[in-house]
PDB file of N, CA and C in Angstrom:
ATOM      1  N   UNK A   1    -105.415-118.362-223.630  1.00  0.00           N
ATOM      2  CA  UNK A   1    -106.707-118.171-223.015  1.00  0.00           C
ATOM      3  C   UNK A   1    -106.529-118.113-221.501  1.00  0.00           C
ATOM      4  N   UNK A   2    -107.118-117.436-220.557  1.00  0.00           N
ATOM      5  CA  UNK A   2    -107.364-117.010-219.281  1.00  0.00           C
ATOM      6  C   UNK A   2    -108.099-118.063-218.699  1.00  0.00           C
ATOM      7  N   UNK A   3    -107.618-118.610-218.012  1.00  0.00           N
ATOM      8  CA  UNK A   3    -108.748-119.697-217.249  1.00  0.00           C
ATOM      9  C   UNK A   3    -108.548-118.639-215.512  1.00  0.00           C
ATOM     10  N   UNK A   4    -109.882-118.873-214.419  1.00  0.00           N
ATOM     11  CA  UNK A   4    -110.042-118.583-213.471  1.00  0.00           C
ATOM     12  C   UNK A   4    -110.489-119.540-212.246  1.00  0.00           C
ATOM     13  N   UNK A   5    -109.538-119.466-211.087  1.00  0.00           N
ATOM     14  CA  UNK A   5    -109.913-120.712-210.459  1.00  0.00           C
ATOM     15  C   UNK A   5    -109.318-119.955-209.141  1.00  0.00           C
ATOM     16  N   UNK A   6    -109.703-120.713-207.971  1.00  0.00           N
ATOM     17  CA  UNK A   6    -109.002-120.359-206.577  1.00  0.00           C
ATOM     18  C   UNK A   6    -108.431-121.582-205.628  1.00  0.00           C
ATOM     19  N   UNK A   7    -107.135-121.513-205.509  1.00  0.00           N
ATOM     20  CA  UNK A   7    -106.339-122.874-204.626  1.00  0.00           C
ATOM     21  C   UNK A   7    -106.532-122.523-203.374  1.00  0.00           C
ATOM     22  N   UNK A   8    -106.912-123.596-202.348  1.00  0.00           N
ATOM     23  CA  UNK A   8    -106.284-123.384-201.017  1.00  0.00           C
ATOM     24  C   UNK A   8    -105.006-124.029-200.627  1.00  0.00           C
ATOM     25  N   UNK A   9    -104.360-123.002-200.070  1.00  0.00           N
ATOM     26  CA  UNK A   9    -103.246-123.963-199.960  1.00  0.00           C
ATOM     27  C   UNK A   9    -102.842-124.067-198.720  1.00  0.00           C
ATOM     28  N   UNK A  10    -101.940-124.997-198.402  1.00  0.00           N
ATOM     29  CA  UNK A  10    -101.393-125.016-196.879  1.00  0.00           C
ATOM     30  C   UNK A  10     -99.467-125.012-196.755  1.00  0.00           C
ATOM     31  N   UNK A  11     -98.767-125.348-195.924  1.00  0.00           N
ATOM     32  CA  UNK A  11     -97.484-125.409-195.740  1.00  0.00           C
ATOM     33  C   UNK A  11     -96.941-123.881-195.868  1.00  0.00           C
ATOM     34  N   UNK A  12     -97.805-123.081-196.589  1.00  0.00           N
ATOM     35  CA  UNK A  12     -96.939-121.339-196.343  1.00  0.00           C
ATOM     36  C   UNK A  12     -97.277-120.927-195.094  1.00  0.00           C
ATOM     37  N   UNK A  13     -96.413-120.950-194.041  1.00  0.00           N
ATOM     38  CA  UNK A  13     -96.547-119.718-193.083  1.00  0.00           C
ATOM     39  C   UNK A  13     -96.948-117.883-193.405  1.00  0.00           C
ATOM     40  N   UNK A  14     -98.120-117.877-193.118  1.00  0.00           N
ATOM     41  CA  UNK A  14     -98.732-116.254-193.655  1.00  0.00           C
ATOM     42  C   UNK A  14     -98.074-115.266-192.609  1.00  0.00           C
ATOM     43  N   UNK A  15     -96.884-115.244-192.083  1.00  0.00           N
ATOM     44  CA  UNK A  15     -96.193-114.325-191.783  1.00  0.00           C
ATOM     45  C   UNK A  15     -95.002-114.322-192.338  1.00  0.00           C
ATOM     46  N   UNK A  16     -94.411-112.843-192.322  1.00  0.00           N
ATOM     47  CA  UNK A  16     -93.007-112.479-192.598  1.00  0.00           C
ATOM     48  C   UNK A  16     -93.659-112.199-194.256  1.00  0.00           C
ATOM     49  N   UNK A  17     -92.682-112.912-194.969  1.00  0.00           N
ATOM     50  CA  UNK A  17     -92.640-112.118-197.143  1.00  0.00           C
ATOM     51  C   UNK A  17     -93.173-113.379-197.417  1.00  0.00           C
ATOM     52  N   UNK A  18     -94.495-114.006-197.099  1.00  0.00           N
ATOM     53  CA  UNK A  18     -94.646-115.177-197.537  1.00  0.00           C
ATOM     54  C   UNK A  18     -95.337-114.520-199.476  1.00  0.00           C
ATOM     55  N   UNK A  19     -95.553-113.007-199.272  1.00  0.00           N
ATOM     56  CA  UNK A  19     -96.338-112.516-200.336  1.00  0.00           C
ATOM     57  C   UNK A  19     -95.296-112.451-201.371  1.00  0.00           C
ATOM     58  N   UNK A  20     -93.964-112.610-200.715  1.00  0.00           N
ATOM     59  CA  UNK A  20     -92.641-112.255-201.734  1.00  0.00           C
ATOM     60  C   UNK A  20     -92.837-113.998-202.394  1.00  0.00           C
ATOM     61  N   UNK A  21     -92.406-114.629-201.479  1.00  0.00           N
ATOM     62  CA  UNK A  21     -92.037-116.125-202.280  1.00  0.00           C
ATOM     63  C   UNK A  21     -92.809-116.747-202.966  1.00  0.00           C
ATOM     64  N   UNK A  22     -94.080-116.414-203.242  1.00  0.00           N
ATOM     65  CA  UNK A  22     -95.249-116.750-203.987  1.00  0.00           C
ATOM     66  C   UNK A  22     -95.006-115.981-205.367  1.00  0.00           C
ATOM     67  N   UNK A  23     -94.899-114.778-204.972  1.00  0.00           N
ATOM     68  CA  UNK A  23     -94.449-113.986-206.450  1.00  0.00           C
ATOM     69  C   UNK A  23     -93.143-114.227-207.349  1.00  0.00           C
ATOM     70  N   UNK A  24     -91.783-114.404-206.506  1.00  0.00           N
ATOM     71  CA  UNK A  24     -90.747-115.158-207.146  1.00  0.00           C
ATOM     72  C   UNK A  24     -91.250-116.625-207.527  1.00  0.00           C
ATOM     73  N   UNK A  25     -92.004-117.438-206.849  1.00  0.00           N
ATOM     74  CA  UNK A  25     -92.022-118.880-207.274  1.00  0.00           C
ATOM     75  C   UNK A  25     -92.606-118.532-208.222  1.00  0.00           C
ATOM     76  N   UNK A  26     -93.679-117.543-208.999  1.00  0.00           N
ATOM     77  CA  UNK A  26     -94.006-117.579-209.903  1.00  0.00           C
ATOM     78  C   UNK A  26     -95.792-117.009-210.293  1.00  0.00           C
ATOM     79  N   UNK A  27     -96.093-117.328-208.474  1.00  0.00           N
ATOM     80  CA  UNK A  27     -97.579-116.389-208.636  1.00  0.00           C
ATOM     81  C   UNK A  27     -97.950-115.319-208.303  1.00  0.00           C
ATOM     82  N   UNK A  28     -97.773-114.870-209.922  1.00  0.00           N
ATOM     83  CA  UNK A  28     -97.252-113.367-209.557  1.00  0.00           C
ATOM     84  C   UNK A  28     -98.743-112.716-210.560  1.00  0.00           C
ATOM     85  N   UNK A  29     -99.544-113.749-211.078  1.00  0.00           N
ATOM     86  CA  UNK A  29    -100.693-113.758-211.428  1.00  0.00           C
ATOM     87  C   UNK A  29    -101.919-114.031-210.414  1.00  0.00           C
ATOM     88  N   UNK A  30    -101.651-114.198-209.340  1.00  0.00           N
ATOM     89  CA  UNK A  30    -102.777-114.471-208.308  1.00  0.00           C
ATOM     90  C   UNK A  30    -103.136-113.471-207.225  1.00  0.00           C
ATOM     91  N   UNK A  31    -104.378-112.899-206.599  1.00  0.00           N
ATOM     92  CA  UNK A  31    -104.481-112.336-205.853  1.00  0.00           C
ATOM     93  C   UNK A  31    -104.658-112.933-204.419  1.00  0.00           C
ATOM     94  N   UNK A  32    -104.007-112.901-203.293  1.00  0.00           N
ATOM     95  CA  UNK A  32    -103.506-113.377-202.511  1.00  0.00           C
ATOM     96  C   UNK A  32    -104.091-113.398-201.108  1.00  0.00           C
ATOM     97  N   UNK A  33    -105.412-114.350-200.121  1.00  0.00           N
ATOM     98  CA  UNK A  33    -105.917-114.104-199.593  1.00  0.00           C
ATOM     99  C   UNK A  33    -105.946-114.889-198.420  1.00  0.00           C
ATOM    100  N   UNK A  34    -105.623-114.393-197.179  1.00  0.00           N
ATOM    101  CA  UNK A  34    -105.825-115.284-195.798  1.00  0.00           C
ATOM    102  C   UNK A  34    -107.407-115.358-195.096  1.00  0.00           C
ATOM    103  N   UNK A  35    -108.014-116.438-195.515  1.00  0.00           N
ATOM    104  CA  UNK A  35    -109.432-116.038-194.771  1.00  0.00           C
ATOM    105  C   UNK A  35    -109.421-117.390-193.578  1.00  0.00           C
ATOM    106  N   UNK A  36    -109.735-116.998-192.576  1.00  0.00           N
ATOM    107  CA  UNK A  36    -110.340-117.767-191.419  1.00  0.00           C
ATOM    108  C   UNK A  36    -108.439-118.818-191.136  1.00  0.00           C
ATOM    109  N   UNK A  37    -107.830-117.961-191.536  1.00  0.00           N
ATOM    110  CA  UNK A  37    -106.461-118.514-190.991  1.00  0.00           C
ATOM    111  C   UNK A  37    -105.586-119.559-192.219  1.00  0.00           C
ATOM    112  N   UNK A  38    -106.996-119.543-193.622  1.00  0.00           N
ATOM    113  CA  UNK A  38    -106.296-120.543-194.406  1.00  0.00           C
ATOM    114  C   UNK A  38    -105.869-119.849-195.767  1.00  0.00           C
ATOM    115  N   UNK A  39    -105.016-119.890-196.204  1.00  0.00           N
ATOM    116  CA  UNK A  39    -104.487-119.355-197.893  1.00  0.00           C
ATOM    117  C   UNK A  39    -105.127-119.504-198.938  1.00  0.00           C
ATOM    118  N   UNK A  40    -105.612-118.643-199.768  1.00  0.00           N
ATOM    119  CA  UNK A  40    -106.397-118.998-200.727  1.00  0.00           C
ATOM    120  C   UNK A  40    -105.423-118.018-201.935  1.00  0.00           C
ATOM    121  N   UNK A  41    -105.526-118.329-202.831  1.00  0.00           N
ATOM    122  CA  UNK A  41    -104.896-118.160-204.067  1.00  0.00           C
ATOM    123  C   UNK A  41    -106.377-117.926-205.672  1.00  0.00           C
ATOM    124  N   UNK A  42    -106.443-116.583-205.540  1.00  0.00           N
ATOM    125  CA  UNK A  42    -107.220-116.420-206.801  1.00  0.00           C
ATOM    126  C   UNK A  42    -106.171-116.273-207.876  1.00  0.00           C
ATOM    127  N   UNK A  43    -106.046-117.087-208.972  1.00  0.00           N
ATOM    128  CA  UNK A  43    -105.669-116.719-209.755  1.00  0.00           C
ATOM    129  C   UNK A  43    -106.672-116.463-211.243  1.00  0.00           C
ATOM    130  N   UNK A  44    -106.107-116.111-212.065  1.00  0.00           N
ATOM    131  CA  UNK A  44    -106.442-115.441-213.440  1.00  0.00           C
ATOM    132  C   UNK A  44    -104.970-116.438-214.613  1.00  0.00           C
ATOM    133  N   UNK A  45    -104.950-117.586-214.916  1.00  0.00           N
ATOM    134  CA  UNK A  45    -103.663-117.446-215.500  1.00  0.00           C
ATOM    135  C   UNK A  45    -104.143-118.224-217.254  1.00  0.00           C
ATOM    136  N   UNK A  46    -103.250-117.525-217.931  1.00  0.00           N
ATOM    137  CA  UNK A  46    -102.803-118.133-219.535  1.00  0.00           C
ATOM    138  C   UNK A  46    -102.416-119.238-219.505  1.00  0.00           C
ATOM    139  N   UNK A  47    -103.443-120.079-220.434  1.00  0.00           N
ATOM    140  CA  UNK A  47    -103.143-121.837-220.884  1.00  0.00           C
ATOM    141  C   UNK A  47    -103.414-121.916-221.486  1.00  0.00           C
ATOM    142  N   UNK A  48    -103.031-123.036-222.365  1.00  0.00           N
ATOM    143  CA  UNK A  48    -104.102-123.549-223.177  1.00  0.00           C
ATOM    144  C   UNK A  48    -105.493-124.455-222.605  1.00  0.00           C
ATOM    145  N   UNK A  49    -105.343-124.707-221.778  1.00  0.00           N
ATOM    146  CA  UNK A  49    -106.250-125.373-220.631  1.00  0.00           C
ATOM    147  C   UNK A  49    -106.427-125.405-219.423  1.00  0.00           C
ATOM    148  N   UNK A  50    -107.717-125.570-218.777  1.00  0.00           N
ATOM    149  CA  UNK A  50    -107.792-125.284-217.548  1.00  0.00           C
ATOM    150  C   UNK A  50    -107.041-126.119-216.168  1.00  0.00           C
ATOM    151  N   UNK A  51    -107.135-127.149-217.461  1.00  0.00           N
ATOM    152  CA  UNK A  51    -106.023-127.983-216.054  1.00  0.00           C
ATOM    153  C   UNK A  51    -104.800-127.859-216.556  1.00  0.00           C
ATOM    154  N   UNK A  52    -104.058-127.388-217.422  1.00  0.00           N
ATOM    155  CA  UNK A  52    -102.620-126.951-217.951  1.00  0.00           C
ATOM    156  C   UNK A  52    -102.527-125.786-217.110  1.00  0.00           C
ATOM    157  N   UNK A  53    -103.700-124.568-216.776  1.00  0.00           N
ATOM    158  CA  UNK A  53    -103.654-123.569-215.960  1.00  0.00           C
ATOM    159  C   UNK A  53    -103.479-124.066-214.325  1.00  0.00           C
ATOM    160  N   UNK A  54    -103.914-124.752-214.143  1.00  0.00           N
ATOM    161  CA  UNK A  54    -104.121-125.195-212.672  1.00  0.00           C
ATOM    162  C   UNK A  54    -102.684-126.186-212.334  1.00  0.00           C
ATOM    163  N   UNK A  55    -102.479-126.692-213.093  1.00  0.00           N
ATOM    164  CA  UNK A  55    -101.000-127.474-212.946  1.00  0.00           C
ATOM    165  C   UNK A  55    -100.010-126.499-213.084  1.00  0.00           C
ATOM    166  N   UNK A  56    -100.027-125.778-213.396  1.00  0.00           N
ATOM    167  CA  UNK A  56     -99.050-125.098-213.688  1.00  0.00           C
ATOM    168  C   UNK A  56     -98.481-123.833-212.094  1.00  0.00           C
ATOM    169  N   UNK A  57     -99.958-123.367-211.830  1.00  0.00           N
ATOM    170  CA  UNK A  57    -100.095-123.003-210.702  1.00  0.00           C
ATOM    171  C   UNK A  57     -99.703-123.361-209.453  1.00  0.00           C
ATOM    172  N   UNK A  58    -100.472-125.023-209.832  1.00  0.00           N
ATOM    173  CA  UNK A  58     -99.881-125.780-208.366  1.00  0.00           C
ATOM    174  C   UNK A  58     -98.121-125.823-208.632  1.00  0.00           C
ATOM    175  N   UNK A  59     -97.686-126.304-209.661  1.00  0.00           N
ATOM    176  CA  UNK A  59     -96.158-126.460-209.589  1.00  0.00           C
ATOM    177  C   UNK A  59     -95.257-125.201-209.001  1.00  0.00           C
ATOM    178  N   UNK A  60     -96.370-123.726-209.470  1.00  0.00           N
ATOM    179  CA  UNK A  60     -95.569-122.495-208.370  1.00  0.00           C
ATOM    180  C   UNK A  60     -95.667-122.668-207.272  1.00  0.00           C
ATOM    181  N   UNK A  61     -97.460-123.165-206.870  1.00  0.00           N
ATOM    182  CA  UNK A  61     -97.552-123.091-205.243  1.00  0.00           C
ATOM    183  C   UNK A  61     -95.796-123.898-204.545  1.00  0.00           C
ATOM    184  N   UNK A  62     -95.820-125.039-205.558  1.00  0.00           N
ATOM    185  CA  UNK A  62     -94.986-126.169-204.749  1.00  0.00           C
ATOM    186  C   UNK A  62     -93.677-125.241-204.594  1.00  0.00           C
ATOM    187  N   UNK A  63     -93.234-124.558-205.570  1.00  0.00           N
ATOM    188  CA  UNK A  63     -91.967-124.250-205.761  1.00  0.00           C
ATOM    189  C   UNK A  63     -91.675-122.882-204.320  1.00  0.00           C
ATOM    190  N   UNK A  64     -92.951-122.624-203.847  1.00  0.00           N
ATOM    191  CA  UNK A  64     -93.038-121.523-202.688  1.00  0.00           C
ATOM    192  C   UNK A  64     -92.988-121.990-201.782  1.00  0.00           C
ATOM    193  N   UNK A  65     -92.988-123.652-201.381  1.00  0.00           N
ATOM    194  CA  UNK A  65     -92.917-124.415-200.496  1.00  0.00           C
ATOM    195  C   UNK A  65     -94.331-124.743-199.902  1.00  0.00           C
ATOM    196  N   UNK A  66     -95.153-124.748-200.707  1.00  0.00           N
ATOM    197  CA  UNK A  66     -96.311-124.676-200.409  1.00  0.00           C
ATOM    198  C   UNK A  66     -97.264-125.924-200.893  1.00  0.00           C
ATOM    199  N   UNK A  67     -98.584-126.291-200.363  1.00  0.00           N
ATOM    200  CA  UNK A  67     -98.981-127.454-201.113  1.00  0.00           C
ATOM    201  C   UNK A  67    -100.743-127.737-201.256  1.00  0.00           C
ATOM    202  N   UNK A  68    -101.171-127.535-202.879  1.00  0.00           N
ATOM    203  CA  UNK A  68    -102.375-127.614-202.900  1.00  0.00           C
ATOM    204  C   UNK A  68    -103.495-128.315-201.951  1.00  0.00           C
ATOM    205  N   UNK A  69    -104.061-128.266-201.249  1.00  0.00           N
ATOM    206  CA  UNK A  69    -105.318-128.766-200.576  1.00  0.00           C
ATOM    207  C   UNK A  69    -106.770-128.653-201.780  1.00  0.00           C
ATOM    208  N   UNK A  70    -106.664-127.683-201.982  1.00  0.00           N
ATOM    209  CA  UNK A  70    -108.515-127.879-203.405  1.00  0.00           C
ATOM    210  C   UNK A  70    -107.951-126.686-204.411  1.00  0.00           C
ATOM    211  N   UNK A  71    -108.902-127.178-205.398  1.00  0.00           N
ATOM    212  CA  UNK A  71    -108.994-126.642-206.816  1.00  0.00           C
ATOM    213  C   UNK A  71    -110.326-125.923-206.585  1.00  0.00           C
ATOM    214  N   UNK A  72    -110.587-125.060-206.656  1.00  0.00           N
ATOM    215  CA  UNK A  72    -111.960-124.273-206.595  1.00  0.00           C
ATOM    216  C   UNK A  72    -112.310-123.517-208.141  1.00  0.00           C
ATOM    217  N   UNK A  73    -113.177-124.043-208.783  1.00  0.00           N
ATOM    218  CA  UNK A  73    -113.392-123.169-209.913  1.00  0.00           C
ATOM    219  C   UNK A  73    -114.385-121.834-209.627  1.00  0.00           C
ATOM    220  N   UNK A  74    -113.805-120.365-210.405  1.00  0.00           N
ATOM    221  CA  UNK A  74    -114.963-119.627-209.992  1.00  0.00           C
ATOM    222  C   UNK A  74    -116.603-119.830-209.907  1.00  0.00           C
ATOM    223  N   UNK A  75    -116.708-119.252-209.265  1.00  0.00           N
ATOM    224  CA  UNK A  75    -118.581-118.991-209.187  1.00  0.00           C
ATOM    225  C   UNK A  75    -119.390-119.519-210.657  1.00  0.00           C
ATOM    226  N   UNK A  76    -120.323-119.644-210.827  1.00  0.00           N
ATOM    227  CA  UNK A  76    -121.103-119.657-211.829  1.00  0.00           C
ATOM    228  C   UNK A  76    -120.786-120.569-212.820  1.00  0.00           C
TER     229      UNK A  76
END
């Protein structure tokens, strides 16, 4: 099942291939967004659960050197 949620994250520097090391660490399911200077991470990902989806996520963010700040569930 597809769960939908958006991370902010911090510790990635948004210059240089920061779009590469997110996709090798593994979020290669998320659409990838700098607003007002901070990282946001939409993803779309397969779990069996929404927090099995979201853990799983954060463990890529981490593996990009990167580190959750909020869990945002979509809209509505």
């Amino acid at each position: 099942m597809n769960h939908a949620f958006t991370l902010r994250v911090s510790g990635i520097e948004t210059a240089g291939n920061y779009e590469d090391r997110l996709f090798d660490a593994g979020c290669n399911d998320a659409l990838v967004a700098v607003v007002g200077g901070k990282l946001y991470l939409d993803f779309d990902r397969d779990a069996a659960s929404f927090d099995a989806a979201v853990q799983s996520a954060q463990r890529d963010v981490e593996r990009a050197g990167g580190h959750v700040e909020a869990v945002m569930p979509p809209p509505g």
